[in-house]
N, C-alpha and C. Protein backbone atom coordinates (compact mmCIF):
# COMPACT_ATOMS: atom_id res chain seq x y z
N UNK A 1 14.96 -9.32 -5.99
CA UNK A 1 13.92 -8.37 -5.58
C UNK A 1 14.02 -8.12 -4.09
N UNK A 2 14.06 -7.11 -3.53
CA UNK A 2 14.30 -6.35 -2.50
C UNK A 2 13.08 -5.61 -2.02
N UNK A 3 12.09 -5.45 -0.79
CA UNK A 3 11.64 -4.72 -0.78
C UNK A 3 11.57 -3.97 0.98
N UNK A 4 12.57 -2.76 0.90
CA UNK A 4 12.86 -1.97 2.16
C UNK A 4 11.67 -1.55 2.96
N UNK A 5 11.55 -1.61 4.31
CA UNK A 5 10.10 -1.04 4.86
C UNK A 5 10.95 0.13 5.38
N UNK A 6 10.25 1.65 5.85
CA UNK A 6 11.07 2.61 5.90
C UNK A 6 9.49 3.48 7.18
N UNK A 7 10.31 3.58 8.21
CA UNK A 7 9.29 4.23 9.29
C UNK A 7 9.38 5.69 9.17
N UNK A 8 7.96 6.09 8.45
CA UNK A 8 8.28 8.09 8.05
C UNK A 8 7.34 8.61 9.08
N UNK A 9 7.82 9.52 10.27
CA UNK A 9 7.37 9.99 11.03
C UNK A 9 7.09 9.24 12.28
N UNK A 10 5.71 9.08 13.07
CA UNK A 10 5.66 8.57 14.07
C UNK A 10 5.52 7.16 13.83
N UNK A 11 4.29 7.00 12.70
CA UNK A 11 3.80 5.56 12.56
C UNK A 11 3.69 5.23 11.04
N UNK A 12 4.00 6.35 10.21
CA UNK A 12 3.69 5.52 8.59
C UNK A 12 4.79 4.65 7.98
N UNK A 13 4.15 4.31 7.26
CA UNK A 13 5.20 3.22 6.41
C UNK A 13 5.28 3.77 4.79
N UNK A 14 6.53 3.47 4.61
CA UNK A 14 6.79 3.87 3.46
C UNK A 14 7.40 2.13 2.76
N UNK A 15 7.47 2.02 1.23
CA UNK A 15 7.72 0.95 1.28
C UNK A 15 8.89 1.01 -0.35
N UNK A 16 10.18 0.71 -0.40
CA UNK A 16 10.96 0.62 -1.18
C UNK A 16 11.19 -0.40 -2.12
N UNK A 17 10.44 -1.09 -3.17
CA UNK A 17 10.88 -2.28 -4.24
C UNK A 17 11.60 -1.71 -5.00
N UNK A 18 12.63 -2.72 -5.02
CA UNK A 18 13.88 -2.33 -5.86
C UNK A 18 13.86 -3.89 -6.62
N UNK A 19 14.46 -3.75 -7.65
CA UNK A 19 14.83 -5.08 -8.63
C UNK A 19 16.69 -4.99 -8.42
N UNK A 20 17.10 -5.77 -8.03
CA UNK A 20 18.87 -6.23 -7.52
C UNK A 20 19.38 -5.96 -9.14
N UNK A 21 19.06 -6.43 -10.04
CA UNK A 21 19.26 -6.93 -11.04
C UNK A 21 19.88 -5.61 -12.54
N UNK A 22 18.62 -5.26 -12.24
CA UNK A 22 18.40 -3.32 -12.97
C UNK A 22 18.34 -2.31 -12.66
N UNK A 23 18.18 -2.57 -10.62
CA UNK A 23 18.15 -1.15 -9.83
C UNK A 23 17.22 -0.19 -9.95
N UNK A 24 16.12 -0.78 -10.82
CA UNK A 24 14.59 0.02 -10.63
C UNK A 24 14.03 -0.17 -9.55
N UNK A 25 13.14 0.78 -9.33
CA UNK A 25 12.86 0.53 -8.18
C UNK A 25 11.37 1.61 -8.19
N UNK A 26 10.40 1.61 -7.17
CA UNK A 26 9.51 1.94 -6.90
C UNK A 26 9.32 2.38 -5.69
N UNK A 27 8.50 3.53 -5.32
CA UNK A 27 8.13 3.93 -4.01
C UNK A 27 7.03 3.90 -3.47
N UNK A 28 6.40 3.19 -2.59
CA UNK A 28 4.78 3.12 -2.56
C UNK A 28 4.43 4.06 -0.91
N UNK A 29 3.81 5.00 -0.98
CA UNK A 29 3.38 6.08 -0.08
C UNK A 29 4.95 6.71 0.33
N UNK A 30 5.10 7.38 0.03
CA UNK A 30 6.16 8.27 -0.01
C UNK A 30 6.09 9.08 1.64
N UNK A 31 4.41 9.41 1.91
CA UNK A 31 4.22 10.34 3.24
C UNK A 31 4.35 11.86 3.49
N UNK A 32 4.86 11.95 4.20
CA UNK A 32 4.62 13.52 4.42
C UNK A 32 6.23 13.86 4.58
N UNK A 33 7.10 13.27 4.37
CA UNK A 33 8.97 12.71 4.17
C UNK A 33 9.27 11.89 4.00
N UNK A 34 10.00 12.32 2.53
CA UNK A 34 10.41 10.71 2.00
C UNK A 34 11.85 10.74 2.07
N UNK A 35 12.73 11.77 3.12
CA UNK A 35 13.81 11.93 3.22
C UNK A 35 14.88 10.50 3.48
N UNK A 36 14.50 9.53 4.37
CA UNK A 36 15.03 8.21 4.96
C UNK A 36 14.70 7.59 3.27
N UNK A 37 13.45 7.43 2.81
CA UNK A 37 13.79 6.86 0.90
C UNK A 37 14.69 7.65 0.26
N UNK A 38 14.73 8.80 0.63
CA UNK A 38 15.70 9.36 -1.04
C UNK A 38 17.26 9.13 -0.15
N UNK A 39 17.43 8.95 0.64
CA UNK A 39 18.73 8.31 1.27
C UNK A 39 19.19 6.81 0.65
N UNK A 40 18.25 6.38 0.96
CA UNK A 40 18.10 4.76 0.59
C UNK A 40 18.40 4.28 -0.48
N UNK A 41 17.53 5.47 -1.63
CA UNK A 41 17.87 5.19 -3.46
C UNK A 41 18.84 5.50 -3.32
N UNK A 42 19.73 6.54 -2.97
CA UNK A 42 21.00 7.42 -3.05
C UNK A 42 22.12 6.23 -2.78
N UNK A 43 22.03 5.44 -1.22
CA UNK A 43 23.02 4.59 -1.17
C UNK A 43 22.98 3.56 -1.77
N UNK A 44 21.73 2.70 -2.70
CA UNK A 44 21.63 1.52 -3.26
C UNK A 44 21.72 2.15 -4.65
N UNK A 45 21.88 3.44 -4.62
CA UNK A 45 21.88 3.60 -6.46
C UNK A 45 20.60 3.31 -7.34
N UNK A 46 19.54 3.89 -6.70
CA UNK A 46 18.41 3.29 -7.48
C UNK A 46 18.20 3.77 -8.30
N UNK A 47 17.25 3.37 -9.34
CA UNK A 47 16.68 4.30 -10.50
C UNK A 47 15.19 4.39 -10.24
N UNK A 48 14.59 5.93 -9.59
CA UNK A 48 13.29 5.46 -8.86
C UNK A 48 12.63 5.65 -10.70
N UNK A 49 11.86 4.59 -10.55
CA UNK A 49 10.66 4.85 -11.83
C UNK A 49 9.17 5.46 -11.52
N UNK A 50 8.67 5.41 -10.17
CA UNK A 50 7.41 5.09 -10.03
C UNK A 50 7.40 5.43 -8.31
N UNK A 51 6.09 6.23 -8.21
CA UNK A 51 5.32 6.37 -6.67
C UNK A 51 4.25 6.01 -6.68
N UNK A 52 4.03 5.44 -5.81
CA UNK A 52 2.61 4.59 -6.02
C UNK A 52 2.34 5.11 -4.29
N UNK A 53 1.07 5.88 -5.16
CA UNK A 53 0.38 5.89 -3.65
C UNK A 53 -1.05 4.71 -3.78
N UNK A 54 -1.00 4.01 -1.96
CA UNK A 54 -2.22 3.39 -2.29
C UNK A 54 -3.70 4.12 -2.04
N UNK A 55 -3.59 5.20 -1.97
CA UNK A 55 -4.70 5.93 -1.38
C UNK A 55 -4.52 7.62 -1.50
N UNK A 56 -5.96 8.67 -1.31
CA UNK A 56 -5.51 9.59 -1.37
C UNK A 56 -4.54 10.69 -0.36
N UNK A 57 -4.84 9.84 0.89
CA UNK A 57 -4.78 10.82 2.29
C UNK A 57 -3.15 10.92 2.40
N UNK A 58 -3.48 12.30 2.84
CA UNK A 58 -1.99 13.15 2.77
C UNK A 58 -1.03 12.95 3.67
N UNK A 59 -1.06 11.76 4.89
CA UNK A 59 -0.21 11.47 5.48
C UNK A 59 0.42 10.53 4.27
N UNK A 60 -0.26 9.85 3.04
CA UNK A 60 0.83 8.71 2.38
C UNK A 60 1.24 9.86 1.05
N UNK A 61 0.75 10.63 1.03
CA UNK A 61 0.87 11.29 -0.67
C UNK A 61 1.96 12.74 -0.16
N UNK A 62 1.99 13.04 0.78
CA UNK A 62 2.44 14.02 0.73
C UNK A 62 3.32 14.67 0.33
N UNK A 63 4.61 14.25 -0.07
CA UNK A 63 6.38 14.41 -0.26
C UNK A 63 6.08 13.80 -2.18
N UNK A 64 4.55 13.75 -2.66
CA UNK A 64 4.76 13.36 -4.37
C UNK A 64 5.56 14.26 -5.11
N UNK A 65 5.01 15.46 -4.79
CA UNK A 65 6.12 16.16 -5.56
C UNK A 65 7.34 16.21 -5.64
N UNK A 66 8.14 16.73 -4.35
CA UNK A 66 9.24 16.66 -3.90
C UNK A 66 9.89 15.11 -4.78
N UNK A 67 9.68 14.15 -4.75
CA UNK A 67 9.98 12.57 -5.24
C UNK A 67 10.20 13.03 -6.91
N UNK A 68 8.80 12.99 -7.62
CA UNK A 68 8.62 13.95 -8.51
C UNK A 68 9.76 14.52 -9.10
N UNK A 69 9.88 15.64 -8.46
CA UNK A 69 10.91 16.55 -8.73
C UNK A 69 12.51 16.25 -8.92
N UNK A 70 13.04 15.38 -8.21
CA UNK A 70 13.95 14.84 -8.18
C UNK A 70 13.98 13.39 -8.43
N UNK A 71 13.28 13.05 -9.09
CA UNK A 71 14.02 11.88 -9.88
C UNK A 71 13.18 11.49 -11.11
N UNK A 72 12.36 12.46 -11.49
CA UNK A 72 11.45 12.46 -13.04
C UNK A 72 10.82 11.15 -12.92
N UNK A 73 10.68 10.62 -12.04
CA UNK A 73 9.32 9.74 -11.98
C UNK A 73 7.86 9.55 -11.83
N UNK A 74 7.19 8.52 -12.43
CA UNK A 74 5.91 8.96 -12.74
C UNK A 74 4.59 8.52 -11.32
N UNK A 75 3.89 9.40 -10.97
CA UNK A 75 3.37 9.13 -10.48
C UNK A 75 1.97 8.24 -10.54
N UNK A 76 1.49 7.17 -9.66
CA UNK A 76 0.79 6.08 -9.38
C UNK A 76 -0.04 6.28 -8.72
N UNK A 77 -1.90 6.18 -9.49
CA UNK A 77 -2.74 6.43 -8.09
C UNK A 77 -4.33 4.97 -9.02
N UNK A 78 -4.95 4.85 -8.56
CA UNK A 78 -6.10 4.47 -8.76
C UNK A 78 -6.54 5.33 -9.26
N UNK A 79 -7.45 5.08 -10.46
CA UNK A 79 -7.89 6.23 -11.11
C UNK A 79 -9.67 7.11 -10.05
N UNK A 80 -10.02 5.97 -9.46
CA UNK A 80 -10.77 6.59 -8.13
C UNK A 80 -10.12 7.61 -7.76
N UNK A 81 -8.59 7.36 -6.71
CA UNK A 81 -8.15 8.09 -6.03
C UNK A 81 -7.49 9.58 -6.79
N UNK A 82 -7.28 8.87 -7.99
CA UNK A 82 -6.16 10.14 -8.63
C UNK A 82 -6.88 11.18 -8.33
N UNK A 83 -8.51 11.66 -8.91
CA UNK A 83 -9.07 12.46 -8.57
C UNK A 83 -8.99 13.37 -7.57
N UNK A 84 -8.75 12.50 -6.53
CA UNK A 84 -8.34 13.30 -4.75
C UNK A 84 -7.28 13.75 -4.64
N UNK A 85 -6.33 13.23 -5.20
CA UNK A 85 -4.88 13.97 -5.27
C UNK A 85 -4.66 15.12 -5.86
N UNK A 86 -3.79 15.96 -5.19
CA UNK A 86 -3.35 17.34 -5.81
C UNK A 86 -2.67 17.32 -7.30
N UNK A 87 -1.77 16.34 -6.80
CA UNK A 87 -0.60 16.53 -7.81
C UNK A 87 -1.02 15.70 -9.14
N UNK A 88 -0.95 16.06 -10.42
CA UNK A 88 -1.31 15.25 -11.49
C UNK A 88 -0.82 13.68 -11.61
N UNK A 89 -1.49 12.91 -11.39
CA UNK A 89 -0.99 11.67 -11.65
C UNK A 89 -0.96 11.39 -13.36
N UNK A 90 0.01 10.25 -13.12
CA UNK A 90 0.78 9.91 -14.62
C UNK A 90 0.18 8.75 -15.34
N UNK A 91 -0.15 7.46 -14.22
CA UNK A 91 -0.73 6.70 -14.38
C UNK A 91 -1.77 6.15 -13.53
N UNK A 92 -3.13 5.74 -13.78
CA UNK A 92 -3.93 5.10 -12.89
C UNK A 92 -4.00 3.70 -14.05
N UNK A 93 -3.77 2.96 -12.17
CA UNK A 93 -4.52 1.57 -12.54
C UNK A 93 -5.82 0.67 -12.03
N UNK A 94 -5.95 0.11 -13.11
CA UNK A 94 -7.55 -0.90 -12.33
C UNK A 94 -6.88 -1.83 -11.63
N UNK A 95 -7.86 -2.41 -11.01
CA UNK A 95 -7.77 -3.51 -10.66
C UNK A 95 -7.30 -4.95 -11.49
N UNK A 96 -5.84 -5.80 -11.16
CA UNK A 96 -5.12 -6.77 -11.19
C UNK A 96 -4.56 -5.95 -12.55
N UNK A 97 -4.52 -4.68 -12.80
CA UNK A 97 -3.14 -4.75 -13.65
C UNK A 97 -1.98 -4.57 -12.85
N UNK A 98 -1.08 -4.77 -13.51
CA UNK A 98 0.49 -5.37 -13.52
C UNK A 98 1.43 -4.13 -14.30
N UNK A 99 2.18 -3.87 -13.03
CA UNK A 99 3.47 -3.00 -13.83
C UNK A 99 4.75 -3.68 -13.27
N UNK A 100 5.95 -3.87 -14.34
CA UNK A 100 7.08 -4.33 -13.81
C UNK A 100 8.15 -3.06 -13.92
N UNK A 101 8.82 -3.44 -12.56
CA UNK A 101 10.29 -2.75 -12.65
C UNK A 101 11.49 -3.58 -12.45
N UNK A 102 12.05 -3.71 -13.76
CA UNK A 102 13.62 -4.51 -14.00
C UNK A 102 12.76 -5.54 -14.18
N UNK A 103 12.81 -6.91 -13.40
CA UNK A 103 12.76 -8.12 -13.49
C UNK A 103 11.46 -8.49 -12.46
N UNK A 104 10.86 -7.43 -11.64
CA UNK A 104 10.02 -7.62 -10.07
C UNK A 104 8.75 -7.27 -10.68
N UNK A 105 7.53 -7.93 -10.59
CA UNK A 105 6.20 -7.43 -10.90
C UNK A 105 5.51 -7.02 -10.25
N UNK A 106 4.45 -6.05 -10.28
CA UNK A 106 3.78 -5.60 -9.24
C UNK A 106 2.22 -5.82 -9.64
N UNK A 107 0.97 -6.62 -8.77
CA UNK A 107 -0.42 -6.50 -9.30
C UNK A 107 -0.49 -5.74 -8.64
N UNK A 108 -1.64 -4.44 -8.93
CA UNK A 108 -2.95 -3.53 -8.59
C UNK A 108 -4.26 -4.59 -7.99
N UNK A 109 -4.29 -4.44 -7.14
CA UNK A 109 -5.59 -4.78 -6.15
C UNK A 109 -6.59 -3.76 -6.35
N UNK A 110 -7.90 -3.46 -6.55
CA UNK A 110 -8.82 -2.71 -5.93
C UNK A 110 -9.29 -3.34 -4.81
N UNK A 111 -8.72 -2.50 -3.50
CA UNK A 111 -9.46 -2.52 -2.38
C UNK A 111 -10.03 -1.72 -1.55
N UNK A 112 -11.25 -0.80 -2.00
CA UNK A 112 -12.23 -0.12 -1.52
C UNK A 112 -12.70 -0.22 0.01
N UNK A 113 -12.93 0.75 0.92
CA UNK A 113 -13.55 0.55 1.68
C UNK A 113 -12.42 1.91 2.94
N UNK A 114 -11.77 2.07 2.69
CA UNK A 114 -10.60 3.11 3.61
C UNK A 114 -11.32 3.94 2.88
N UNK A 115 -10.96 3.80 1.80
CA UNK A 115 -11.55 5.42 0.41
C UNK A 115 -11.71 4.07 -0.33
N UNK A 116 -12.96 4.67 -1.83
CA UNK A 116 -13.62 4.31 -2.56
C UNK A 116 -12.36 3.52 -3.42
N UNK A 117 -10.89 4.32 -3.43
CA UNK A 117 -9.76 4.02 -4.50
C UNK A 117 -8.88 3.47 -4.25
N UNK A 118 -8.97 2.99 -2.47
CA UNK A 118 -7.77 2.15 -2.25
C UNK A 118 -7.43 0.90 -2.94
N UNK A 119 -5.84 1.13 -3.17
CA UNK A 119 -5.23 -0.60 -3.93
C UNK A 119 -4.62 -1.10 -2.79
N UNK A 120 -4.33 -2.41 -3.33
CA UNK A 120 -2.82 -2.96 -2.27
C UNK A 120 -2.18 -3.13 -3.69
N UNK A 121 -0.83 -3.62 -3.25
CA UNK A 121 0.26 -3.57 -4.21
C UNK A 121 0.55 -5.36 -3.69
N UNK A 122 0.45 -6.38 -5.06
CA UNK A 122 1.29 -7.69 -4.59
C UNK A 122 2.39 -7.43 -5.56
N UNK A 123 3.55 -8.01 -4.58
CA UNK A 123 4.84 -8.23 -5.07
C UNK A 123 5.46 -9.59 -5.76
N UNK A 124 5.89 -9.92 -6.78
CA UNK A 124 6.70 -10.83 -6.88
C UNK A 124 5.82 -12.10 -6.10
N UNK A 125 4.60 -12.21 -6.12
CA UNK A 125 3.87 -13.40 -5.52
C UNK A 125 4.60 -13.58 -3.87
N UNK A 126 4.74 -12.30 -3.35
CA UNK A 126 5.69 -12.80 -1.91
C UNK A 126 5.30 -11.77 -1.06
N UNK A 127 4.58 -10.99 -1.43
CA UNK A 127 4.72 -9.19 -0.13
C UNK A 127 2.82 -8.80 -0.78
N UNK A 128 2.25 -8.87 0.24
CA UNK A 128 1.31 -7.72 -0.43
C UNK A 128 1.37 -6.27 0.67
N UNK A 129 1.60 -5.24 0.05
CA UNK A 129 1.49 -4.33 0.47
C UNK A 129 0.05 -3.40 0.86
N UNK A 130 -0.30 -3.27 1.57
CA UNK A 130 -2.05 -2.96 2.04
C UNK A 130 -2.62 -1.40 2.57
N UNK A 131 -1.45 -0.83 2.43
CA UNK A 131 -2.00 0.66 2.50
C UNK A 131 -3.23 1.01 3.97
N UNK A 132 -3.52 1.62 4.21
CA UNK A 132 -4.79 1.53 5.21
C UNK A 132 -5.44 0.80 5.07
N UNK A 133 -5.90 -0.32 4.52
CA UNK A 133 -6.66 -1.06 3.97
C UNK A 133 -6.61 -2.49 4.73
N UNK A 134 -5.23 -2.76 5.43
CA UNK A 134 -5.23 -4.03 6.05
C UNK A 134 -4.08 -3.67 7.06
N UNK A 135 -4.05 -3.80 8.56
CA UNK A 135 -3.11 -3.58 9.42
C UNK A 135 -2.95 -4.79 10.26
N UNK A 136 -1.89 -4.97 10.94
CA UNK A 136 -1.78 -6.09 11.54
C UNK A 136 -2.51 -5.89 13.07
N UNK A 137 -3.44 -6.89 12.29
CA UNK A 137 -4.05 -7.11 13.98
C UNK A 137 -5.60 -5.81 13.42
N UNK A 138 -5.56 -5.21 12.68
CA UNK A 138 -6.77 -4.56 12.85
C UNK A 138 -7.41 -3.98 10.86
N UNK A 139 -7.69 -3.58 10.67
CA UNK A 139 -8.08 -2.58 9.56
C UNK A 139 -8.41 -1.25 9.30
N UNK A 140 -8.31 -0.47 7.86
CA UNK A 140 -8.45 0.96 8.11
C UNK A 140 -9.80 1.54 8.42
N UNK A 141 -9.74 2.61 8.73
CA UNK A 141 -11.24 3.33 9.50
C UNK A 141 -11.85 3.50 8.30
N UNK A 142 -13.09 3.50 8.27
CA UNK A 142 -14.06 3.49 7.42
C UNK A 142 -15.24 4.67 7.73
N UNK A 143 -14.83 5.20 9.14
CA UNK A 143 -15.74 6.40 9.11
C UNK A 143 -15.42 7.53 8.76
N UNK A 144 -14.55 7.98 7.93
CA UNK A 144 -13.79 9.10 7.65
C UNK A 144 -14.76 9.38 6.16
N UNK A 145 -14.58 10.63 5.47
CA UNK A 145 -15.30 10.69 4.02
C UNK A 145 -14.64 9.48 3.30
N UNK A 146 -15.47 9.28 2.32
CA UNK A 146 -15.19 8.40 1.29
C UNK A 146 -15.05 6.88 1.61
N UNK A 147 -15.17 6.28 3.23
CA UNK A 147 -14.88 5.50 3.48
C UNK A 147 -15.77 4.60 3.76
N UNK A 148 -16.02 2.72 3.74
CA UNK A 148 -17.28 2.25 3.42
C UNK A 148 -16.99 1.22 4.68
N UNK A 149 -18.13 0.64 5.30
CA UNK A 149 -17.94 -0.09 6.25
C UNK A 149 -18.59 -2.06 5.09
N UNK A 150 -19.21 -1.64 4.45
CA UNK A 150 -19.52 -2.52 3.36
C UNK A 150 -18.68 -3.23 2.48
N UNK A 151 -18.23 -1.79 2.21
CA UNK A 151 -16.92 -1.78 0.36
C UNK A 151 -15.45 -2.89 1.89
N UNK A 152 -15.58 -2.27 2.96
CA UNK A 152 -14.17 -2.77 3.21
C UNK A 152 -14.14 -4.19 3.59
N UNK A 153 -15.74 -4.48 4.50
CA UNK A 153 -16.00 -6.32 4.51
C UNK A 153 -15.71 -6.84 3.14
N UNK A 154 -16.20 -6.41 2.04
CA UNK A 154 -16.12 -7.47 1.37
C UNK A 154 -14.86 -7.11 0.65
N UNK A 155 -14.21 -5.89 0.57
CA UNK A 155 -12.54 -6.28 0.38
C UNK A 155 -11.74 -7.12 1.03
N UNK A 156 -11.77 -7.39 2.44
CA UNK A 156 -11.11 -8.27 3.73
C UNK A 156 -11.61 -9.81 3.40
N UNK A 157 -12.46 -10.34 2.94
CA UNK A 157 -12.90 -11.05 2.27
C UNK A 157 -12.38 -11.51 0.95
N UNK A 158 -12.32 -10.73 -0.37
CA UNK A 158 -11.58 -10.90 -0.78
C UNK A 158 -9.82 -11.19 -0.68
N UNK A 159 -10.05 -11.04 0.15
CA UNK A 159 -8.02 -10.73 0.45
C UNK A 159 -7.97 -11.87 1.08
N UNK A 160 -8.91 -12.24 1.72
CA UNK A 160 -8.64 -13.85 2.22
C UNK A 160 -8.44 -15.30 1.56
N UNK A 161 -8.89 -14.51 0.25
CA UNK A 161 -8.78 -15.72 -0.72
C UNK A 161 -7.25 -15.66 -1.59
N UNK A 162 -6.50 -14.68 -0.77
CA UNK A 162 -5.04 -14.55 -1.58
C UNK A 162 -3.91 -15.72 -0.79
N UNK A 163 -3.06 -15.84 -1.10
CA UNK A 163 -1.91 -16.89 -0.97
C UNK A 163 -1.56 -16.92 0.46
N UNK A 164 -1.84 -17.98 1.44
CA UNK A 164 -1.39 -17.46 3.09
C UNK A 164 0.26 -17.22 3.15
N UNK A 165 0.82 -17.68 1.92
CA UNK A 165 2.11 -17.02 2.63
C UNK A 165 2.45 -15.80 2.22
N UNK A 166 1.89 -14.79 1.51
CA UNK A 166 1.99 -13.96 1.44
C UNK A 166 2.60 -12.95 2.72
N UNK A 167 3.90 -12.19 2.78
CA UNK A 167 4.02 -11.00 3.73
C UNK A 167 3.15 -9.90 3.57
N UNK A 168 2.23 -9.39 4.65
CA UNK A 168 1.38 -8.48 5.14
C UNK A 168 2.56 -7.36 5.33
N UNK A 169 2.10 -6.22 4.51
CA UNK A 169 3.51 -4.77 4.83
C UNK A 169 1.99 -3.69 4.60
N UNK A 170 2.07 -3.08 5.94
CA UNK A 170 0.68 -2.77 6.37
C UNK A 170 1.22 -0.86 5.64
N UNK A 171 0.67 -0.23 6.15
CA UNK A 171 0.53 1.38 5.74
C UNK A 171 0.78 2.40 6.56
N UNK A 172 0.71 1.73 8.12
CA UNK A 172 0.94 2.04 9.45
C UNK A 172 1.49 1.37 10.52
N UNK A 173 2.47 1.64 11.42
CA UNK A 173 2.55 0.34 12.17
C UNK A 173 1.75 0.73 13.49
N UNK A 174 0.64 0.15 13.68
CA UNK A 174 -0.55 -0.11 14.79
C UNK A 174 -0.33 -1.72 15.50
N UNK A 175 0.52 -2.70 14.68
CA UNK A 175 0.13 -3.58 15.20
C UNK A 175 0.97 -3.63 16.58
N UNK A 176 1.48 -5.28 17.01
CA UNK A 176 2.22 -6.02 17.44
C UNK A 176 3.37 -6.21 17.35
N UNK A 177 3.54 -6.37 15.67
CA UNK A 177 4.76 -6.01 14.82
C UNK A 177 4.39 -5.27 13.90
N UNK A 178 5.60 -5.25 12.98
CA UNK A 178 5.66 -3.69 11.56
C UNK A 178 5.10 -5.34 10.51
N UNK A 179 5.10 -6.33 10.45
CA UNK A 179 4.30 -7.11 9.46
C UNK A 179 4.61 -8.54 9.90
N UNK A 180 3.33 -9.32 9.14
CA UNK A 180 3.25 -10.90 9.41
C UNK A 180 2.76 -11.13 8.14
N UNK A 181 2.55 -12.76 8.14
CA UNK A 181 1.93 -13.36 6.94
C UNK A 181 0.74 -13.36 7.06
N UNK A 182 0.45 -13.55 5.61
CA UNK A 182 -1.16 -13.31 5.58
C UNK A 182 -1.98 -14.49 6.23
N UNK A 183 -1.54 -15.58 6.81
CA UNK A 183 -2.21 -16.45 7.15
C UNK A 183 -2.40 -16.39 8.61
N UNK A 184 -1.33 -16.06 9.14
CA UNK A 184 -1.24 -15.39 10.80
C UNK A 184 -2.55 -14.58 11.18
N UNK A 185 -2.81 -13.44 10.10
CA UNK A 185 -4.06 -12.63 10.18
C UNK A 185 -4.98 -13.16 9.77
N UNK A 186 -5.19 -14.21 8.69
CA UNK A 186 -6.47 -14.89 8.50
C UNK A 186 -6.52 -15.07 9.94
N UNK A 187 -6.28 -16.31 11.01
CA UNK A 187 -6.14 -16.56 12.15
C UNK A 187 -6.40 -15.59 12.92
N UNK A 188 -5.94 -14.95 13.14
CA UNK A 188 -5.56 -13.96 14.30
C UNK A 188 -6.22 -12.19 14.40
N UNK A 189 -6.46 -11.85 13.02
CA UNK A 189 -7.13 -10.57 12.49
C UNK A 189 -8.65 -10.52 13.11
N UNK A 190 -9.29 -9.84 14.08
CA UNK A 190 -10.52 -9.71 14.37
C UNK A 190 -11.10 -9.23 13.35
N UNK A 191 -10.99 -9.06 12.47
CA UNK A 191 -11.67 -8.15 11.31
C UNK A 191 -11.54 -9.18 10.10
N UNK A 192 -10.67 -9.60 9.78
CA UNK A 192 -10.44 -10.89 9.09
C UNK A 192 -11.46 -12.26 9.39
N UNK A 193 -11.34 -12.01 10.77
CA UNK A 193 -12.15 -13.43 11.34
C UNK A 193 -13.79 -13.49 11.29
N UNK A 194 -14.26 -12.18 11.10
CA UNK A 194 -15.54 -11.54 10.73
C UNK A 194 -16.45 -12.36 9.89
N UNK A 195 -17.81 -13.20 10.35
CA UNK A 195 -18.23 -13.94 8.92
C UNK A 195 -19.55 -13.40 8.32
N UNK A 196 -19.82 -11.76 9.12
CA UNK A 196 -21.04 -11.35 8.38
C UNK A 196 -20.41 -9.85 8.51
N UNK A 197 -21.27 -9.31 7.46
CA UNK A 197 -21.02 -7.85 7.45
C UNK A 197 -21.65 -7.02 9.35
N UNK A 198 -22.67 -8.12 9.84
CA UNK A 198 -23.33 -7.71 11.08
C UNK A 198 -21.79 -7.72 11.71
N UNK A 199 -21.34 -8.62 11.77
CA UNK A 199 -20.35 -9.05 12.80
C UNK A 199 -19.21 -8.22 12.70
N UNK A 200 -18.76 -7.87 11.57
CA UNK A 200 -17.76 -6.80 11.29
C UNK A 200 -18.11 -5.35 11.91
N UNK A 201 -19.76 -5.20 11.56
CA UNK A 201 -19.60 -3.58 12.44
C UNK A 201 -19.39 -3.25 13.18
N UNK A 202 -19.96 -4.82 14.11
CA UNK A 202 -20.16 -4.66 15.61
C UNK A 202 -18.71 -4.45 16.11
N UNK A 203 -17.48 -4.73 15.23
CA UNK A 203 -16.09 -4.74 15.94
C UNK A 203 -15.86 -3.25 16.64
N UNK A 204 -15.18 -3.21 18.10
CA UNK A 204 -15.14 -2.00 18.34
C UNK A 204 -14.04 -0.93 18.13
């Protein structure tokens, strides 16, 4: 199991799981160019199955079609988010279901609070992928529509109770670095370190 981080534009992240094994593979926020991914499948030979956006906003969804179009794969949203999306999604998932490609598993997180529908994506018990939802060193904005300053404390909360060695593969790179472990940010995350919803607002 393989999973490529891919810088689309100034600051998004795009994120490539591939299975070594069967050469499936998955795309999670594709962006507004997914030109550097469809390079990537092209030289590793992938078989894309799946786009998984974690959210609706059109800096991660943008290039669905285009993906879509060229390689008959199905598209991935939260059934919250699908709603917000243009393009017809294929599949929505709840929360902790599980889709595999080749031999690599993927859980569905519901983590609310960016938008009402944000997921993260865990990998293979080794990568969680966090969409706006968790950045290194900070978290996603919550004052935008749809976005909760409530729903996202007690998602960050939840997420703290996941595996510290987990790799953090954020949605943006804002931090320090493009990703750390999840235990680094338990530690180190001002927003993470938060022990009341008071204390979280007050972050500036």
């Amino acid at each position: 199991m393989t999973v490529e981080q891919i810088l689309v534009g100034r600051d998004n992240f795009s994120y490539l799981i591939y299975c070594k094994e069967t050469k499936q593979a998955a795309l999670v926020d594709p962006g507004s160019n997914a030109s550097k991914a469809m390079k990537c499948i092209g030289e590793l030979n992938l078989d894309l199955k799946y786009v998984i956006n974690t959210h609706h906003h059109h800096d991660h969804t943008g290039d669905n079609i285009r993906m879509k179009e060229a390689y008959d794969c199905k598209l991935i949203a939260s059934h919250i988010d699908s709603e917000k999306i243009p393009e017809d999604i294929d599949i929505t998932v709840a929360d902790q279901e599980i889709i595999k490609i080749g031999n690599v598993q993927m859980i569905f997180i519901h983590t609310p609070g960016h938008t009402s529908g944000s997921i993260c994506v865990v990998v293979d018990a080794s990568y969680l992928l966090t969409g706006d939802t968790l950045f290194i060193g900070d978290c996603g904005r919550t004052d935008l529509p749809d976005g909760s300053n409530k729903q996202m404390f007690t998602t960050l909360q939840m997420l703290k109770e996941l595996p510290d060695e987990l790799i953090v593969y954020p949605g943006h790179d804002y931090g320090k670095k493009p990703f750390d472990t999840l235990v680094n940010q338990k530690k180190t995350n001002k927003t993470m370190l938060a022990d009341s919803l008071d204390t979280f607002s007050a972050i500036p």
